[in-house]
Protein backbone atom coordinates (compact mmCIF):
# COMPACT_ATOMS: atom_id res chain seq x y z
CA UNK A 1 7.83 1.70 -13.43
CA UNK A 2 5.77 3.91 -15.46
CA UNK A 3 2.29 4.37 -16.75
CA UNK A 4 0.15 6.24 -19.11
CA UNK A 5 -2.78 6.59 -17.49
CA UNK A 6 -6.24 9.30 -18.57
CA UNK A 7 -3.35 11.35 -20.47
CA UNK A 8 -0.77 11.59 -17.64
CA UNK A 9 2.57 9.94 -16.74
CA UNK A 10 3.07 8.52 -13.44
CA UNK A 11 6.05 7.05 -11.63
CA UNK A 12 6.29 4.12 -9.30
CA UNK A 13 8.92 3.39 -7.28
CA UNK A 14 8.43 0.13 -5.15
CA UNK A 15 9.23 0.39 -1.43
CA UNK A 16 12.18 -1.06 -0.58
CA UNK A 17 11.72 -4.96 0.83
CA UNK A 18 9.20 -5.52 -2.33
CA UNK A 19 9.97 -9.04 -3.62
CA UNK A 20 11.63 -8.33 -7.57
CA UNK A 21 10.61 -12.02 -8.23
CA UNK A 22 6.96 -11.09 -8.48
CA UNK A 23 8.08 -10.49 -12.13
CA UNK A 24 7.43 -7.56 -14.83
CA UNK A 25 3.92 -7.93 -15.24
CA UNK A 26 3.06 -8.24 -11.85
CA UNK A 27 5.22 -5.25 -10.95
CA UNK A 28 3.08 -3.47 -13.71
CA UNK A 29 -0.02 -4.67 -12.34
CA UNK A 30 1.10 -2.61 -9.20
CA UNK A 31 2.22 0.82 -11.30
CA UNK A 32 -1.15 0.84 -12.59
CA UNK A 33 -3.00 -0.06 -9.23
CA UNK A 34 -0.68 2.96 -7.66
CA UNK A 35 -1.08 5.35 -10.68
CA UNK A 36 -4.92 4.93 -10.17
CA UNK A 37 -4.81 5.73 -6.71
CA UNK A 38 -2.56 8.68 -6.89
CA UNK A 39 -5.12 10.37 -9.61
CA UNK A 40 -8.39 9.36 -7.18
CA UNK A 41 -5.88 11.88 -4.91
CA UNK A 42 -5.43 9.46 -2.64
CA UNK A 43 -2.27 9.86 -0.44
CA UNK A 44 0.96 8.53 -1.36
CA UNK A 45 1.05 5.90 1.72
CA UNK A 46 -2.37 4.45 0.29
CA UNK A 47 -1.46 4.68 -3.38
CA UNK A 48 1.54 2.23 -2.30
CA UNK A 49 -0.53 0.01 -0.55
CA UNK A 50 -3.43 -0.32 -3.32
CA UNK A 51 -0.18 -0.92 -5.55
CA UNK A 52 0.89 -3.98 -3.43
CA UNK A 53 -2.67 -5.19 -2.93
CA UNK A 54 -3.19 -5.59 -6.42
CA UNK A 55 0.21 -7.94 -7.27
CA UNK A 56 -0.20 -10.38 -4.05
CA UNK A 57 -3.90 -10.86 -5.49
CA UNK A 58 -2.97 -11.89 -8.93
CA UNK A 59 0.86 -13.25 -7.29
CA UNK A 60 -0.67 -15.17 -5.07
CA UNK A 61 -4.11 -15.05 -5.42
CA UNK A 62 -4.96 -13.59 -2.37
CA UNK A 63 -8.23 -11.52 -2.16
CA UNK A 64 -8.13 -9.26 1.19
């Protein structure tokens, strides 16, 4: 997925084994989450896990 984000483009690519049926918003939810992290510099193992944070909270409202 990608997202516009403080004037740059950034490209998420879901690890493999992430659930598709989390849906389109959801999945954008995540591509933003990530594209924040990755311009905070965080590293790209972090980025993926803010990204997958993010959906299960508003897939399945989980706060952790």
């Amino acid at each position: 997925m990608i997202v516009h984000i403080q004037g740059r483009i950034i490209n998420w690519i879901p690890l493999p084994g992430l659930d598709p049926s989390l849906g389109e918003r959801v999945m954008m939810i995540g591509a933003t989450a990530y594209g924040h992290a990755i311009i905070a510099g965080k590293p790209e193992e972090e980025a993926q896990q803010e990204a997958e944070r993010a959906m299960y909270r508003v897939a399945f409202s989980v706060n952790f």
